[in-house]
C-alpha atoms as a PDB file:
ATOM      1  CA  UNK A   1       0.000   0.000   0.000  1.00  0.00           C
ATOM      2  CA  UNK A   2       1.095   3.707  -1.048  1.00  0.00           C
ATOM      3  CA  UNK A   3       0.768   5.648   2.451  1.00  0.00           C
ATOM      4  CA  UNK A   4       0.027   9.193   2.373  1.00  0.00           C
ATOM      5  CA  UNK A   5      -1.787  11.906   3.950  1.00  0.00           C
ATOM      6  CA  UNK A   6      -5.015  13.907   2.208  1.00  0.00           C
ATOM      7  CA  UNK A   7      -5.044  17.078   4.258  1.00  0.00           C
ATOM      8  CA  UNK A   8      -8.337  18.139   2.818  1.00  0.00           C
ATOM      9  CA  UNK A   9     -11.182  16.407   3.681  1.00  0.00           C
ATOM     10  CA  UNK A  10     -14.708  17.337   2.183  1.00  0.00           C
ATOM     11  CA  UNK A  11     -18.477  16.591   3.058  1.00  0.00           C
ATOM     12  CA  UNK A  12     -18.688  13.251   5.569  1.00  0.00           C
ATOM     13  CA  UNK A  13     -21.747  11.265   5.312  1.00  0.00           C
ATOM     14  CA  UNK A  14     -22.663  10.179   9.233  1.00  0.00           C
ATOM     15  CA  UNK A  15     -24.780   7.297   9.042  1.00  0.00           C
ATOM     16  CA  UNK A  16     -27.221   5.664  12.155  1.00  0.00           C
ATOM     17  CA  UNK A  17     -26.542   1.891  11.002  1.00  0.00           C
ATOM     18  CA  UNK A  18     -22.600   2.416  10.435  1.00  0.00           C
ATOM     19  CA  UNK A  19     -19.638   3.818  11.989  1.00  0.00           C
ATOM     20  CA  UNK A  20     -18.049   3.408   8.951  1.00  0.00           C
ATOM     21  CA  UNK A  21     -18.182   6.874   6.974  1.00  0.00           C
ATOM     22  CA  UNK A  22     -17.370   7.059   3.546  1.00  0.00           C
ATOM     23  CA  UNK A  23     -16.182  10.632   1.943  1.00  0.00           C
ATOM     24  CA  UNK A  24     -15.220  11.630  -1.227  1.00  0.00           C
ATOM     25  CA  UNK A  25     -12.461  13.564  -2.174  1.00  0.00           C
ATOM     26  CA  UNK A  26     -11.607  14.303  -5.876  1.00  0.00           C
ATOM     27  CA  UNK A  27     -11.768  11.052  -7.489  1.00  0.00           C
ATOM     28  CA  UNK A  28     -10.888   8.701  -4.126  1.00  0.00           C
ATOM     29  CA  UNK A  29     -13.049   7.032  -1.368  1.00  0.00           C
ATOM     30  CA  UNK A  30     -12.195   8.056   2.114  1.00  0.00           C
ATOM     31  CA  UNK A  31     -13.302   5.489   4.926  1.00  0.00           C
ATOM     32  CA  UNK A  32     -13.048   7.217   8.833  1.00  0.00           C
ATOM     33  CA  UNK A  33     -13.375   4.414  10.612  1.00  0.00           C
ATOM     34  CA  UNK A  34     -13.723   3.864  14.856  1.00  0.00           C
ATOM     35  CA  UNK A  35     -11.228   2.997  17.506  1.00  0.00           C
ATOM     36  CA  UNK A  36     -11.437  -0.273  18.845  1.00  0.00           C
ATOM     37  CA  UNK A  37     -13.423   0.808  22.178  1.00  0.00           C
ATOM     38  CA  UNK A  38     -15.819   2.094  19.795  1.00  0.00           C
ATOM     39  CA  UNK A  39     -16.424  -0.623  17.833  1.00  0.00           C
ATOM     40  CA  UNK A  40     -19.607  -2.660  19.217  1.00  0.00           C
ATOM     41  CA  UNK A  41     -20.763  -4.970  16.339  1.00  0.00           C
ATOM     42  CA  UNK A  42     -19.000  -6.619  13.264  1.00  0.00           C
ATOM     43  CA  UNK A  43     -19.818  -3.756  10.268  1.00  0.00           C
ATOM     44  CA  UNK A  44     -18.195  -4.170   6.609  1.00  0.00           C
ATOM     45  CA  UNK A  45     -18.832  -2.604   3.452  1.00  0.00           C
ATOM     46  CA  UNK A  46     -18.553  -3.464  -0.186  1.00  0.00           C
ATOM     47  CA  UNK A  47     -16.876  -0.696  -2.332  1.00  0.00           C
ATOM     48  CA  UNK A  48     -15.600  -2.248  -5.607  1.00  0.00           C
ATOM     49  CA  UNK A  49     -16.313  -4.888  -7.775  1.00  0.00           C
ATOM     50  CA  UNK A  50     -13.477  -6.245 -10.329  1.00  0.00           C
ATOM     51  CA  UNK A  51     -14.336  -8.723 -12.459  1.00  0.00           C
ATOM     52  CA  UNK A  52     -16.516 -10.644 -10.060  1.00  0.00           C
ATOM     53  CA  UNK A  53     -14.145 -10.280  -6.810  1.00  0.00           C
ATOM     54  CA  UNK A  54     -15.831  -8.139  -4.076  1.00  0.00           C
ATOM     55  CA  UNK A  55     -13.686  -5.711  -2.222  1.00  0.00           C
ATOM     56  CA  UNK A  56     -15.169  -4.857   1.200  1.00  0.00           C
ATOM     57  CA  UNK A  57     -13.531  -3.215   4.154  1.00  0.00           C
ATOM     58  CA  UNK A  58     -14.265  -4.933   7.105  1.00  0.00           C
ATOM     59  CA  UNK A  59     -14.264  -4.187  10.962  1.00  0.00           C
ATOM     60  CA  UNK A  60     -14.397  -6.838  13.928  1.00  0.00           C
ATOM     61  CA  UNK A  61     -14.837  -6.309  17.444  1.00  0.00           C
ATOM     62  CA  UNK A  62     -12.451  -7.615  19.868  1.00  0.00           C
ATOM     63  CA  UNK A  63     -12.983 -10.776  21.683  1.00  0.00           C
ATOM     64  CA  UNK A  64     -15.298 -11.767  18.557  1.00  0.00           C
ATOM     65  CA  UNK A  65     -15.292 -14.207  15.729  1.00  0.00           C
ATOM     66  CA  UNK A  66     -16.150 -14.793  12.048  1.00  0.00           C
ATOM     67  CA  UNK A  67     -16.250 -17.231   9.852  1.00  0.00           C
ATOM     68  CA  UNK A  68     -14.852 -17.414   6.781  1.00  0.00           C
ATOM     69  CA  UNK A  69     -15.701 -19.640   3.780  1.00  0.00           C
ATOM     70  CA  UNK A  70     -13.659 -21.324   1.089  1.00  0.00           C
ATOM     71  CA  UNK A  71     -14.144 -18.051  -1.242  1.00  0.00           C
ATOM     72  CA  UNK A  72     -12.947 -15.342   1.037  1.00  0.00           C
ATOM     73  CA  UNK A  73      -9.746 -13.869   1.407  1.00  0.00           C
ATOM     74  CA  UNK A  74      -7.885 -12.090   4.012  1.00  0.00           C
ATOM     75  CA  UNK A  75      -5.543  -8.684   3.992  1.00  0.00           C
ATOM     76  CA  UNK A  76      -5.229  -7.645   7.474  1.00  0.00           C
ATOM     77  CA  UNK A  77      -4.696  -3.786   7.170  1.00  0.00           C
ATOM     78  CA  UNK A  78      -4.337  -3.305  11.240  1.00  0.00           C
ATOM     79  CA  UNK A  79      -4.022  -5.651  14.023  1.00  0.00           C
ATOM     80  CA  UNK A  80      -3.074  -9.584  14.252  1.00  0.00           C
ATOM     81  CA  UNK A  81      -6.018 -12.466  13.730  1.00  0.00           C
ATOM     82  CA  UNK A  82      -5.806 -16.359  14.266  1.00  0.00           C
ATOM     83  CA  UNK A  83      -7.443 -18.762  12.890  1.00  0.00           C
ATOM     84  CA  UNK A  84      -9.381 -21.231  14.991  1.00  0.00           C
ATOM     85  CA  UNK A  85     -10.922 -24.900  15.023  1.00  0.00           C
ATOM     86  CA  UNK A  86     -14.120 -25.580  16.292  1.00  0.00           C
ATOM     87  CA  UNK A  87     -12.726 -25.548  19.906  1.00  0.00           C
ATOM     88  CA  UNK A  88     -11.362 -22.009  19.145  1.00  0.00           C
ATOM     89  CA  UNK A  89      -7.895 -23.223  19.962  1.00  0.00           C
ATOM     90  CA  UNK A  90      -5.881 -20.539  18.069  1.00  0.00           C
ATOM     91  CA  UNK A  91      -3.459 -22.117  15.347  1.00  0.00           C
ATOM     92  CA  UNK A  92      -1.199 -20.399  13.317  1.00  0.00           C
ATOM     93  CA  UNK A  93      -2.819 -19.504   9.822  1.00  0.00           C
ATOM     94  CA  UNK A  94      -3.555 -22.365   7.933  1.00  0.00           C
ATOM     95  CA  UNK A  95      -5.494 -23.565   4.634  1.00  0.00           C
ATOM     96  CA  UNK A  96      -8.229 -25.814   5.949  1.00  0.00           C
ATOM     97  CA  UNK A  97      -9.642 -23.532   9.037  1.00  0.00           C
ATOM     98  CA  UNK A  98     -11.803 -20.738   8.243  1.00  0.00           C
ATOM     99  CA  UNK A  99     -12.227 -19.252  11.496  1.00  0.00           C
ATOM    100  CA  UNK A 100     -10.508 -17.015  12.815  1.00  0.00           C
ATOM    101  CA  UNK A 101     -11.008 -15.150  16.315  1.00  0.00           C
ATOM    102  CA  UNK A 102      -9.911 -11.625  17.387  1.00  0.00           C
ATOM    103  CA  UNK A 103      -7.999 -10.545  20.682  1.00  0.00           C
ATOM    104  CA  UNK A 104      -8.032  -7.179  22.301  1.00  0.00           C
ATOM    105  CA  UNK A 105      -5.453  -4.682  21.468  1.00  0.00           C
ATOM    106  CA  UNK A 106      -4.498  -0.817  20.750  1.00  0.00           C
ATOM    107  CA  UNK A 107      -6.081  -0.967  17.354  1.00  0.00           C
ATOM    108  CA  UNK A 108      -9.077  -2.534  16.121  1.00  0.00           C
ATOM    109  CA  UNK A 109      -9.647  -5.469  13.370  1.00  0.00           C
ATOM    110  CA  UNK A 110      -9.802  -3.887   9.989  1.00  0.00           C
ATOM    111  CA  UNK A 111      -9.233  -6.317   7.275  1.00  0.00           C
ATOM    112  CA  UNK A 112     -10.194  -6.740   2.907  1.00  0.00           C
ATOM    113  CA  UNK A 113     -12.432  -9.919   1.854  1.00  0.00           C
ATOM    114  CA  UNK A 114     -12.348 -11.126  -1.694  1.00  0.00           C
ATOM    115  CA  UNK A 115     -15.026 -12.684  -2.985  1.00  0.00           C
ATOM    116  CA  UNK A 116     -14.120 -15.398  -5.336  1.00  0.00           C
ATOM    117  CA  UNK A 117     -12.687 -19.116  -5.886  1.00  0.00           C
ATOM    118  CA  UNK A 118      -9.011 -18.755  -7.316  1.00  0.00           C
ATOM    119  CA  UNK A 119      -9.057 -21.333 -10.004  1.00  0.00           C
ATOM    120  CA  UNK A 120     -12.884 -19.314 -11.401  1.00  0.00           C
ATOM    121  CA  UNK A 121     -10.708 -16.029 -11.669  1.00  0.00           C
ATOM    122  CA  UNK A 122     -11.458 -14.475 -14.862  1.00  0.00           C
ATOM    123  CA  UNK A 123      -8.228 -13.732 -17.126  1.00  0.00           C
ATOM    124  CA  UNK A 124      -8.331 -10.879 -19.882  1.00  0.00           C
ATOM    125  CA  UNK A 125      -6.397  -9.939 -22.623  1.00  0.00           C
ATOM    126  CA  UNK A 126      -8.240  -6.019 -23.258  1.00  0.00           C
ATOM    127  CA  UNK A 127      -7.977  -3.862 -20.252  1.00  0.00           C
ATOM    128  CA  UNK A 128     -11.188  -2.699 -21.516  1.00  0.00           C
ATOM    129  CA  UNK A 129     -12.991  -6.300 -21.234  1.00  0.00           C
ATOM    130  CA  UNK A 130     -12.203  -5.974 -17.449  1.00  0.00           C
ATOM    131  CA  UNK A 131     -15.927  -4.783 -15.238  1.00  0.00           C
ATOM    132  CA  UNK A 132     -15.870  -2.915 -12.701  1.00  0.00           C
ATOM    133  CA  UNK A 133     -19.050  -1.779 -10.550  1.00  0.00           C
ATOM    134  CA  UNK A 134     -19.527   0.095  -7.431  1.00  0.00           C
ATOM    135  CA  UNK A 135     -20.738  -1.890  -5.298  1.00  0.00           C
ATOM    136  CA  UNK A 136     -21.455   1.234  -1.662  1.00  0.00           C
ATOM    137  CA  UNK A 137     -24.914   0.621  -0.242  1.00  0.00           C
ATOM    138  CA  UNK A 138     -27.915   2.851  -0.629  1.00  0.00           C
ATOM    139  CA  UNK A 139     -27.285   4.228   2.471  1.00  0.00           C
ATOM    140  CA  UNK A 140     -24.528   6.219   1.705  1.00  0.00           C
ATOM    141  CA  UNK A 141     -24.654   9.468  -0.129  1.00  0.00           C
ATOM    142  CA  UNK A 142     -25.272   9.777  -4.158  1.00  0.00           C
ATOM    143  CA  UNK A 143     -21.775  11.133  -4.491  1.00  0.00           C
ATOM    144  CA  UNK A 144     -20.000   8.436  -3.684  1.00  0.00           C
ATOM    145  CA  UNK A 145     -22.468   5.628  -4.822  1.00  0.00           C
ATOM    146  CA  UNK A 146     -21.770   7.597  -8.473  1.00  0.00           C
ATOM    147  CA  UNK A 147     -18.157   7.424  -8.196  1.00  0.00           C
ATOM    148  CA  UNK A 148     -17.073   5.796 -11.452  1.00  0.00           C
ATOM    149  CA  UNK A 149     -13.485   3.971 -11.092  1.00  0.00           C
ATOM    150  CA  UNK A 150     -11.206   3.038 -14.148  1.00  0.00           C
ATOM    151  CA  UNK A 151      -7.869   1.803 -14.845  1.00  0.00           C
ATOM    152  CA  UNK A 152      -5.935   4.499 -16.606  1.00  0.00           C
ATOM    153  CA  UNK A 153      -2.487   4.372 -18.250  1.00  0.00           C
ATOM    154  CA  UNK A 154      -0.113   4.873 -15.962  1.00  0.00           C
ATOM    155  CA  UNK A 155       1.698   7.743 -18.178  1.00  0.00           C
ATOM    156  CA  UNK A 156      -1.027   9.717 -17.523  1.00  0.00           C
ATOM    157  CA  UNK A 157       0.068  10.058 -13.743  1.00  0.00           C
ATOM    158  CA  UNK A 158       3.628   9.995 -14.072  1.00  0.00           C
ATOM    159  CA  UNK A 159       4.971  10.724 -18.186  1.00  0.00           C
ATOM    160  CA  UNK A 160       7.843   8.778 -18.455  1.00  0.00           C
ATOM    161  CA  UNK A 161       9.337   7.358 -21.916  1.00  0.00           C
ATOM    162  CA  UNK A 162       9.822   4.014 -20.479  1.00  0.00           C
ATOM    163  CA  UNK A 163       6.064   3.723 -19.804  1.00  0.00           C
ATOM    164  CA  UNK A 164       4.692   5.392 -23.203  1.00  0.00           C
ATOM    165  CA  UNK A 165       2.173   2.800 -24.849  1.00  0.00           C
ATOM    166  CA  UNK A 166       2.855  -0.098 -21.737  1.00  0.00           C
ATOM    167  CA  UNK A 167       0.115  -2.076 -20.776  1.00  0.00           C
ATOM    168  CA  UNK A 168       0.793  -0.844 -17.258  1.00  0.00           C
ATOM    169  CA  UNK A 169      -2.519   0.846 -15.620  1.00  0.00           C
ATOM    170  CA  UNK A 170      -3.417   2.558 -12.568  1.00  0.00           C
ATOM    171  CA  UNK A 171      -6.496   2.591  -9.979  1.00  0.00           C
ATOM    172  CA  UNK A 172      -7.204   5.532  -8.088  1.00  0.00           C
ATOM    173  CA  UNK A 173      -7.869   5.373  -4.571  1.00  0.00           C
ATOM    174  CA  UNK A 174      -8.929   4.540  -1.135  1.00  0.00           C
ATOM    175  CA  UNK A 175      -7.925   5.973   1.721  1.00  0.00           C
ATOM    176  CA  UNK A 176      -8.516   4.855   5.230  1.00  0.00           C
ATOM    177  CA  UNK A 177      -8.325   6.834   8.422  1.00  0.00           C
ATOM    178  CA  UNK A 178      -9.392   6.964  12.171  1.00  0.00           C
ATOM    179  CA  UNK A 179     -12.641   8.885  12.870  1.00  0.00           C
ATOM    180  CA  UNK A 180     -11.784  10.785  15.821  1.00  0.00           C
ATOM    181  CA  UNK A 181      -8.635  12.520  14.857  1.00  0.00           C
ATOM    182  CA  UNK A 182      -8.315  11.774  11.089  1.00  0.00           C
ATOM    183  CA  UNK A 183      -4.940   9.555  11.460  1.00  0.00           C
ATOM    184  CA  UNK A 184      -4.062   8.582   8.877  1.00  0.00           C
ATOM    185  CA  UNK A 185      -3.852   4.478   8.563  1.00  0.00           C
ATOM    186  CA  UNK A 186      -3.445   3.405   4.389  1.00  0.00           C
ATOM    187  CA  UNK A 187      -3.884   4.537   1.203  1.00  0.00           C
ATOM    188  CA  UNK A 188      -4.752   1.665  -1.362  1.00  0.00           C
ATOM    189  CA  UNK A 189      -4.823   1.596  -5.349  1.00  0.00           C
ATOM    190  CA  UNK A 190      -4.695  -0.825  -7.682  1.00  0.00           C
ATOM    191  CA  UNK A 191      -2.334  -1.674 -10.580  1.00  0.00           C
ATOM    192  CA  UNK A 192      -2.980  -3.626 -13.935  1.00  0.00           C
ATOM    193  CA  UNK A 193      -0.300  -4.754 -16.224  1.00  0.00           C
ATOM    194  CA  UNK A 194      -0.579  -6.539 -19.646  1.00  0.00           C
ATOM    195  CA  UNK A 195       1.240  -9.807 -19.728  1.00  0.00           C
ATOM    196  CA  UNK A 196       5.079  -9.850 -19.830  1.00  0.00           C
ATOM    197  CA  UNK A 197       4.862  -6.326 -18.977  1.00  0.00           C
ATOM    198  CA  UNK A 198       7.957  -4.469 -16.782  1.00  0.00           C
ATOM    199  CA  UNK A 199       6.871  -1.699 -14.569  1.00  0.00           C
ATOM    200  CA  UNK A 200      10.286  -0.962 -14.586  1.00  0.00           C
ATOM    201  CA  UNK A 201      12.111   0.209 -10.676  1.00  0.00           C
ATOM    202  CA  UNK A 202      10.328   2.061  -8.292  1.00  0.00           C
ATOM    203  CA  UNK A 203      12.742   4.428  -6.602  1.00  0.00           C
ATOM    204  CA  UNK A 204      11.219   5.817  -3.328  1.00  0.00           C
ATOM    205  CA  UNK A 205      14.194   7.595  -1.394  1.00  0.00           C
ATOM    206  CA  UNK A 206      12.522  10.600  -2.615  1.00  0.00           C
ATOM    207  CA  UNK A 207       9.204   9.548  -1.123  1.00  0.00           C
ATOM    208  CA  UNK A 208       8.851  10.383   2.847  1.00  0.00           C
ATOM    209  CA  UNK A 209       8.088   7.482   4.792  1.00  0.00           C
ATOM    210  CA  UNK A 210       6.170   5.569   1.921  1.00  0.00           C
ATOM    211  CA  UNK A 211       6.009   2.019   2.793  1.00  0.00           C
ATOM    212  CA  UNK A 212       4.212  -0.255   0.296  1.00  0.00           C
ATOM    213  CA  UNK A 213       3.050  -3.641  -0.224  1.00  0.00           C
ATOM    214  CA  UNK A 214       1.546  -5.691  -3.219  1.00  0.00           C
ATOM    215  CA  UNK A 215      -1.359  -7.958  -2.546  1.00  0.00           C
ATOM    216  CA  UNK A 216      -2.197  -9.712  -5.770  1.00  0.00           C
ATOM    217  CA  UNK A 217      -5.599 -10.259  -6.604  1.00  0.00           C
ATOM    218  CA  UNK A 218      -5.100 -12.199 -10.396  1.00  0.00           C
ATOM    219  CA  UNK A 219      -1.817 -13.858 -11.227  1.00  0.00           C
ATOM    220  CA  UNK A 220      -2.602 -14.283 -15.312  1.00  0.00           C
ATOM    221  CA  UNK A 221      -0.252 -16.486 -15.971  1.00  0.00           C
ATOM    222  CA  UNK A 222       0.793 -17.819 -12.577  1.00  0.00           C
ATOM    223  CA  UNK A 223       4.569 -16.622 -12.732  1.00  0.00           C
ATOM    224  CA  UNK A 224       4.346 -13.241 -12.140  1.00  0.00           C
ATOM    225  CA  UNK A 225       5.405 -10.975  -9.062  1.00  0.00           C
ATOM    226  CA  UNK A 226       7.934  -8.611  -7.775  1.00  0.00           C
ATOM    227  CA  UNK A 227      12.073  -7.847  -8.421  1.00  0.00           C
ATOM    228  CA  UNK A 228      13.976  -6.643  -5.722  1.00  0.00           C
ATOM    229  CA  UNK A 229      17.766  -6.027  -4.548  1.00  0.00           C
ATOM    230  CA  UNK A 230      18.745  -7.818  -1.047  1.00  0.00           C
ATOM    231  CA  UNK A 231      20.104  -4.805   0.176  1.00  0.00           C
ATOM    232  CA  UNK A 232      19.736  -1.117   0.364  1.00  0.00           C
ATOM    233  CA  UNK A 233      23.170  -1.281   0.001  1.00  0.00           C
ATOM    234  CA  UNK A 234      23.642  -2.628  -3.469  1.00  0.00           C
ATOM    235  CA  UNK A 235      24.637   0.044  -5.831  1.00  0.00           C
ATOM    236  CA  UNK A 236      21.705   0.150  -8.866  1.00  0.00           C
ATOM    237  CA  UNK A 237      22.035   1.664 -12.250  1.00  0.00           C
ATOM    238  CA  UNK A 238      19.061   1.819 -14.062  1.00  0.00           C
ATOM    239  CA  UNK A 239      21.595   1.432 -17.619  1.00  0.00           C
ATOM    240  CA  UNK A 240      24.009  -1.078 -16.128  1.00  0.00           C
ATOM    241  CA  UNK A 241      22.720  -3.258 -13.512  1.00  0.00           C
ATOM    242  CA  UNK A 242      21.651  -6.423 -15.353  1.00  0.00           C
ATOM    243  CA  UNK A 243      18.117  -7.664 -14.314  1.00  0.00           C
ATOM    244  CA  UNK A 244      20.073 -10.961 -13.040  1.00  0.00           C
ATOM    245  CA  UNK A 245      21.198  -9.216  -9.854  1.00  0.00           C
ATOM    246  CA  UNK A 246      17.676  -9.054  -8.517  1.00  0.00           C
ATOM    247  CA  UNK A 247      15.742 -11.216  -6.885  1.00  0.00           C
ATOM    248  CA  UNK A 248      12.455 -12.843  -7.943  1.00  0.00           C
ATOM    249  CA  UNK A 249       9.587 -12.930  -5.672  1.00  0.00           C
ATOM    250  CA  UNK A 250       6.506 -14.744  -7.226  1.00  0.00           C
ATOM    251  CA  UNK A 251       2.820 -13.683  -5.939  1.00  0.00           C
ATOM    252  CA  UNK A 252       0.120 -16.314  -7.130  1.00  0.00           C
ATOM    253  CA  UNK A 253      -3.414 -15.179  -6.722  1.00  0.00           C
ATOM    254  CA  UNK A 254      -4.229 -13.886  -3.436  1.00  0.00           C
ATOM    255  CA  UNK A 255      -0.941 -13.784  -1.864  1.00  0.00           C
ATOM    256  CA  UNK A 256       1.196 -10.464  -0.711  1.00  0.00           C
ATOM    257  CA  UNK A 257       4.830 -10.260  -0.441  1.00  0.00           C
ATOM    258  CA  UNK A 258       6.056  -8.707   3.096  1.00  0.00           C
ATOM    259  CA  UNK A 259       8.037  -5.548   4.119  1.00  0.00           C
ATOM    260  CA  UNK A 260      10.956  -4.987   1.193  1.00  0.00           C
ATOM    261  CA  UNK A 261      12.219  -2.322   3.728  1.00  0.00           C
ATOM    262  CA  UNK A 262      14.511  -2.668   6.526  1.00  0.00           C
ATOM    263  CA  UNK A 263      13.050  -2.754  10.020  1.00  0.00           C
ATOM    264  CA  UNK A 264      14.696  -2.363  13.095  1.00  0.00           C
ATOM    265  CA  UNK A 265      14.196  -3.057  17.053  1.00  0.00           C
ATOM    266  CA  UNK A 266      11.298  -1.631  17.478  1.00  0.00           C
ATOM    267  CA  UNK A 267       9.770  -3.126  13.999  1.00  0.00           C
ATOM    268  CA  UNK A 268       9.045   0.004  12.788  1.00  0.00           C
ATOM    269  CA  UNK A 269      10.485   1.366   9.120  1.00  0.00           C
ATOM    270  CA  UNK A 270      14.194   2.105   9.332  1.00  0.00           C
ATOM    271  CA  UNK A 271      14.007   6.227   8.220  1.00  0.00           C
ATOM    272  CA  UNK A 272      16.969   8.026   6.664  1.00  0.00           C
ATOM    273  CA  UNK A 273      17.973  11.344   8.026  1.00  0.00           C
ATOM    274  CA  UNK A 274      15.230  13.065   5.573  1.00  0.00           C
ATOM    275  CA  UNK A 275      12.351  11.078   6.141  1.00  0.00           C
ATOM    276  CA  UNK A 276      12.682   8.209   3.675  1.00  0.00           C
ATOM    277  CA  UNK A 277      12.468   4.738   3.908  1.00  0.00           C
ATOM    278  CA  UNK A 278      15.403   2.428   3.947  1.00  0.00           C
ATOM    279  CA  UNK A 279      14.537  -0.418   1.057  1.00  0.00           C
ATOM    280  CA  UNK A 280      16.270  -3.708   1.650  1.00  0.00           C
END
């Protein structure tokens, strides 16, 4: 996830059945969501639909439990889950149990689900073939229930000759922060690229304190995933450095990759002296 902060906030939708408010702000979705001694009652909401697989933001209360069937899939944004048997023993995470059970912390229990069976996932070869709906209830406002999202060339964003005519496309945004003092939690888009498409290195020691993640949500053809260097230390040349010095990191459908940044005691981000993020 890209992590940034929208200063500007505009008109906030309060809703009696929800605590979850939903706000737009140019072309994004902003979710405020509660702290965990506010939240009472399991609440989710849908807010996009990509080719069948239903992205929902979800919140559960501590001390509580869900279950979770065969089709639904799990990115923890904040907090720690385990998955349970039927004697709610906790386990580590594990393919055949679909419960999982919630413990009290600082932070409440704030996860995606994706709706869909792996091996059903629909594969294009036309960006423009790919549907997407949104999905928000009635209950919340007619601006953001008419937001329209589309992937766009990513040289629209950023004009760079290495990305001029790539299948590489962008997904703008959703951003997630705490409804009492606007903290700011995530920021999430989502990325399309053609197949045997490079999206080329991503540089961020010019970006403060941006720590991302890729969850992938359609492998096409099984192989792909992410390059990276083992250290911060290696020296990179964007002209020299042959693509055999990185290393490979597949993602198959519904799998994320970890931190690719260092992290120290304290497991928090190592931080240069300006602000930036140390990438392993």
């Amino acid at each position: 996830m890209i992590m940034y902060l929208i200063p500007l906030l505009l008109a906030t939708v309060f809703l009696a059945n929800t605590e979850i408010q939903v706000i737009k702000h140019n072309h994004d979705l902003l979710f405020r969501v509660p702290r965990p001694n506010q939240v009472l009652k399991y609440q989710t909401v849908a807010f996009i639909t990509i080719n069948g697989i239903i992205l929902s933001l979800d919140i559960v209360p501590p001390y509580s439990s869900r279950h979770a069937d065969n089709t639904t899939y799990i990115k923890v944004l904040s907090g720690r889950m385990m998955w349970t048997d039927s004697s709610t023993s906790p386990h580590q995470p594990v393919n055949h149990s679909r419960a999982f059970l919630c413990e009290l912390k600082d932070y409440f229990w704030l996860y995606l689900k994706h709706m869909m069976i792996v091996h059903n996932i629909q594969r294009n070869d036309d960006i423009r073939k790919v549907t997407i709906a949104n999905p928000l209830p009635e209950y919340y406002s007619p601006e953001v229930r008419q937001l329209v999202f589309q992937f766009v060339k990513n040289n629209r964003h950023e004009p760079k000759e290495n990305f001029k005519d790539c299948e590489f496309y962008n997904l703008k945004g959703f951003e997630i922060s705490f409804s009492d003092n606007d903290e700011h939690l995530c920021y999430m888009q989502l990325w399309a690229a053609g197949q045997s498409v490079n999206d080329d290195v991503h540089n961020h020691t010019s970006d403060d304190a941006l720590c991302e993640v890729h969850a992938c949500s359609a492998n096409g053809n099984g192989r792909s995933g992410m390059h990276y260097l083992n250290s911060s230390k290696q020296f990179y040349d964007p002209l020299t450095t042959p693509k055999s010095t990185f290393e490979k990191l597949e993602l198959p459908s519904f799998h994320e990759h970890g931190p690719l940044w260092n992290i120290n005691v304290q497991n928090r981000p190592v931080l240069r002296n300006d602000s930036t993020v140390v990438y392993a």
